[in-house]
Protein backbone atom coordinates (compact mmCIF):
# COMPACT_ATOMS: atom_id res chain seq x y z
CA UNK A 1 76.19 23.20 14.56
CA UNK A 2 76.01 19.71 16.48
CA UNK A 3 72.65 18.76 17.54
CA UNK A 4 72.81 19.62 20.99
CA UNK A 5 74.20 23.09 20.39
CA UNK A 6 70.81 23.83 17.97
CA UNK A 7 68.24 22.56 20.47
CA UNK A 8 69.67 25.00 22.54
CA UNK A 9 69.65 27.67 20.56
CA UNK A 10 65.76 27.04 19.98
CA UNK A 11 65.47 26.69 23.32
CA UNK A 12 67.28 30.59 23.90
CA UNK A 13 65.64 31.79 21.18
CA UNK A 14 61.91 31.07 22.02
CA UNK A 15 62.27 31.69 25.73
CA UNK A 16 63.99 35.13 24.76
CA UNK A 17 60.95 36.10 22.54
CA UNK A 18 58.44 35.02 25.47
CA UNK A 19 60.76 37.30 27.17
CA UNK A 20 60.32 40.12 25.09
CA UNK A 21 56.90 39.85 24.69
CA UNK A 22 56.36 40.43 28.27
CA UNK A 23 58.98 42.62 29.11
CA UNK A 24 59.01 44.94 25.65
CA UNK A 25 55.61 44.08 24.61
CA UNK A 26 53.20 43.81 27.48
CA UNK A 27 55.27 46.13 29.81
CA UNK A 28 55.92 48.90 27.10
CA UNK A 29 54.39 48.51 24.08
CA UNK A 30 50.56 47.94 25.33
CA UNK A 31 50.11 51.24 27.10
CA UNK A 32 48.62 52.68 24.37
CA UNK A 33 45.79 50.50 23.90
CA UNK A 34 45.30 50.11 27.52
CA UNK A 35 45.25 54.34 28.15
CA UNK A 36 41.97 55.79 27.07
CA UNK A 37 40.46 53.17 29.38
CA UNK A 38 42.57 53.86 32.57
CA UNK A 39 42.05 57.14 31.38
CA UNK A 40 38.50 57.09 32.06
CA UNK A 41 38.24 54.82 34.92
CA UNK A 42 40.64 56.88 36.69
CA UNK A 43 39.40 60.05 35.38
CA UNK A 44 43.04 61.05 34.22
CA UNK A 45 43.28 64.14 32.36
CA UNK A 46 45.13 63.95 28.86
CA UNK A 47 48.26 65.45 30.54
CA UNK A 48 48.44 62.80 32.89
CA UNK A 49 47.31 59.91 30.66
CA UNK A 50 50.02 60.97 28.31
CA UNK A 51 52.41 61.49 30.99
CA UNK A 52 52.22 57.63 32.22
CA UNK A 53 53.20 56.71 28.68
CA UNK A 54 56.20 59.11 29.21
CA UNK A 55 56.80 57.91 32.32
CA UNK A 56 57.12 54.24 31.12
CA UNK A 57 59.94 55.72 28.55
CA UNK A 58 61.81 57.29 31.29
CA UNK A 59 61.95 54.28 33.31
CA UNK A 60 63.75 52.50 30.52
CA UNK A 61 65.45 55.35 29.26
CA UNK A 62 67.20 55.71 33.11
CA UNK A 63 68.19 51.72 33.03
CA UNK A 64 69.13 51.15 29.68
CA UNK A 65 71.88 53.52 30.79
CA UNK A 66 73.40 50.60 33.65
CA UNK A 67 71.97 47.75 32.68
CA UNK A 68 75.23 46.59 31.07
CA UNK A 69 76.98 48.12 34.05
CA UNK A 70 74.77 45.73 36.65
CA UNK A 71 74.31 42.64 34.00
CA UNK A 72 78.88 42.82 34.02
CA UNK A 73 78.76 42.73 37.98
CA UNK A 74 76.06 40.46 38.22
CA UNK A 75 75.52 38.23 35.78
CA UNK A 76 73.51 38.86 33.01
CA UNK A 77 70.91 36.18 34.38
CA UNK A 78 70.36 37.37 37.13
CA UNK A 79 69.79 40.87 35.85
CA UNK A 80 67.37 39.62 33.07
CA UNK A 81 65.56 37.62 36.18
CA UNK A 82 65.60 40.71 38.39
CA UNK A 83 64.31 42.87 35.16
CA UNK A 84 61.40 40.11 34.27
CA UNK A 85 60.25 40.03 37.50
CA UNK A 86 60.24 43.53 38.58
CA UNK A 87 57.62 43.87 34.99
CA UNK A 88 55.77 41.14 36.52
CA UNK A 89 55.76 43.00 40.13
CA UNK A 90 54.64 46.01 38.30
CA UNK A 91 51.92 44.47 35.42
CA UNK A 92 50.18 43.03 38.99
CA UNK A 93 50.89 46.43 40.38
CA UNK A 94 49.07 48.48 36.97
CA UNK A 95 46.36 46.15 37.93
CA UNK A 96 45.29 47.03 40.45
CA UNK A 97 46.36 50.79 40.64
CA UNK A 98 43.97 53.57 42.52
CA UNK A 99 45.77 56.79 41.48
CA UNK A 100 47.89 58.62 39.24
CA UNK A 101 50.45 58.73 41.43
CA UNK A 102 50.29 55.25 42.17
CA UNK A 103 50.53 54.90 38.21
CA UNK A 104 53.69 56.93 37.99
CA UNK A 105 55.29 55.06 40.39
CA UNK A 106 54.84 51.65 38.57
CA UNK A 107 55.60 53.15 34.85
CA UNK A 108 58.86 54.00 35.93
CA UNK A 109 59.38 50.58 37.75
CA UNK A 110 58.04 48.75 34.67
CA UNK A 111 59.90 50.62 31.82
CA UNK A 112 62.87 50.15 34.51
CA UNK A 113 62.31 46.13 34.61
CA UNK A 114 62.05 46.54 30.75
CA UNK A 115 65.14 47.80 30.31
CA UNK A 116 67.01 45.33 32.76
CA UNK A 117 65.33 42.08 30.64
CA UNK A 118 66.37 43.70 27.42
CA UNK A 119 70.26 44.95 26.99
CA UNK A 120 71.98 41.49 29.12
CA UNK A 121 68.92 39.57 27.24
CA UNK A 122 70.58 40.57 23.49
CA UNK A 123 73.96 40.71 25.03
CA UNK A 124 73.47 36.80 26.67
CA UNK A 125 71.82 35.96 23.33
CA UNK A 126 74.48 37.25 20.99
CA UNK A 127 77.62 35.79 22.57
CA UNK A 128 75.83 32.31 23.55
CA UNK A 129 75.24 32.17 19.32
CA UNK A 130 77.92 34.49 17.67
CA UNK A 131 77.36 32.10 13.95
CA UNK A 132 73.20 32.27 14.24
CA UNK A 133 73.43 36.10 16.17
CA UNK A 134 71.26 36.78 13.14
CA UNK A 135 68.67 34.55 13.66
CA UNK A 136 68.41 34.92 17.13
CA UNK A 137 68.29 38.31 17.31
CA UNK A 138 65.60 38.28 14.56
CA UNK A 139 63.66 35.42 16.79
CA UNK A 140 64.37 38.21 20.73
CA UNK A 141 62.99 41.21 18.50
CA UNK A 142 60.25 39.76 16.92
CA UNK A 143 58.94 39.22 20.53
CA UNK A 144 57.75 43.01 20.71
CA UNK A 145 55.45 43.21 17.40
CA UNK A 146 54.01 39.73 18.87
CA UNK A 147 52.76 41.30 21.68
CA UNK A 148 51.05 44.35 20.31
CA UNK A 149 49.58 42.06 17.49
CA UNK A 150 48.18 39.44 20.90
CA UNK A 151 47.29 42.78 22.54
CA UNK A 152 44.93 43.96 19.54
CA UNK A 153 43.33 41.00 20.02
CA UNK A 154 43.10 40.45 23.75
CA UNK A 155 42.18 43.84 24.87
CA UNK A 156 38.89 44.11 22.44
CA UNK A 157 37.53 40.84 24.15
CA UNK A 158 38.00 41.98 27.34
CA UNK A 159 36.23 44.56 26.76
CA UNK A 160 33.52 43.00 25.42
CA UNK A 161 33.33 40.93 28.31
CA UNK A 162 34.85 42.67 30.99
CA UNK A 163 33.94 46.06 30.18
CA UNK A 164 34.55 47.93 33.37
CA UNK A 165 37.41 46.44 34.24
CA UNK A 166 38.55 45.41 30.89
CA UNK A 167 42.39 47.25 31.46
CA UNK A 168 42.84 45.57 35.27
CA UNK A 169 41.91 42.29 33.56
CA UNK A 170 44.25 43.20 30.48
CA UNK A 171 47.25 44.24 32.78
CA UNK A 172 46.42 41.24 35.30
CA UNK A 173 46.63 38.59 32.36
CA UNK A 174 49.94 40.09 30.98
CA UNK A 175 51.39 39.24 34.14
CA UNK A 176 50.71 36.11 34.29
CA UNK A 177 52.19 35.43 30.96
CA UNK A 178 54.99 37.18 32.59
CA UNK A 179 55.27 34.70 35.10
CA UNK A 180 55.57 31.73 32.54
CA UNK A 181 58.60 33.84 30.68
CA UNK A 182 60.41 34.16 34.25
CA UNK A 183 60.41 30.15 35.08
CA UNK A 184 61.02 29.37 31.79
CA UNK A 185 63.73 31.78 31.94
CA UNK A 186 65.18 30.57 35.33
CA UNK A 187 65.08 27.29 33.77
CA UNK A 188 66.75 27.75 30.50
CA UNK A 189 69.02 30.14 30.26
């Protein structure tokens, strides 16, 4: 592989795993931590607590099913974009959120935008490197298990410091990481 070709590659590869830490990580993966205080601050009941997490899965579940459809029509750039920043639209969104319902509504958008980042994000990533597929792959996937390890970090302090609005602040900060993984994904891939 010529010089050129392997900066490049570096270059995909880390701006895929900033990808997938925001749009697997942050917009899936760090429900969990995040529930029992929305839980509380909204004064959810289990049912719908658990629900949101479901939610979240649905959302994803219903475009992993046409991503590949609208990334072959579209470009799988702009679909990843479109994806990324409908997590972003949606982290600001879980910030500030009043309701259940209001919840719902941006689980399923955010497990949605998920879901468009991730299948044309391993497709892109795959044909760009067909001889390092491996390594890329390994670089994209490791993006999720990044996040949740950054998450059990970040959502104690905030706590700590933040303590009744520790999960707006949590939610509010992943999308501003978000942000960083669209431009540097509008710039590099």
């Amino acid at each position: 592989m010529e010089r050129n070709e392997q900066k490049r590659m570096w270059l995909y590869a880390l701006t895929g795993m900033l990808l997938m830490v925001t749009t697997t990580g942050f917009a899936r993966m760090s429900y969990g931590a995040l529930m029992p205080y929305m839980q509380e601050s909204l004064q959810l009941t289990y049912a719908q607590a658990g629900l949101l997490g479901t939610f979240v899965s649905l959302g994803y579940l219903l475009m992993v099913l046409v991503a590949g459809m609208l990334a072959s029509r579209w470009g799988a750039k702009s679909v990843i974009l479109s994806g990324a920043l409908l997590v972003v639209l949606c982290l600001l969104g879980l910030a500030w959120v009043p309701s259940f319902a209001w919840a719902v509504v941006m689980t399923i958008l955010v497990g949605a935008g998920s879901a468009m980042s991730f299948v044309p994000l391993i497709s892109l990533m795959v044909a760009s490197f067909p001889q390092q597929r491996g390594l890329v792959l390994g670089f994209l996937l490791s993006g999720s298990g990044i996040a949740m390890l950054l998450s059990g970090f970040i959502i104690p302090l905030q706590i700590q410091f933040f303590s009744n609005y520790s999960w707006r602040f949590s939610w509010f900060l992943f999308a501003i990481v978000s942000i960083v993984a669209v431009l540097m994904a509008a710039a590099i891939l």
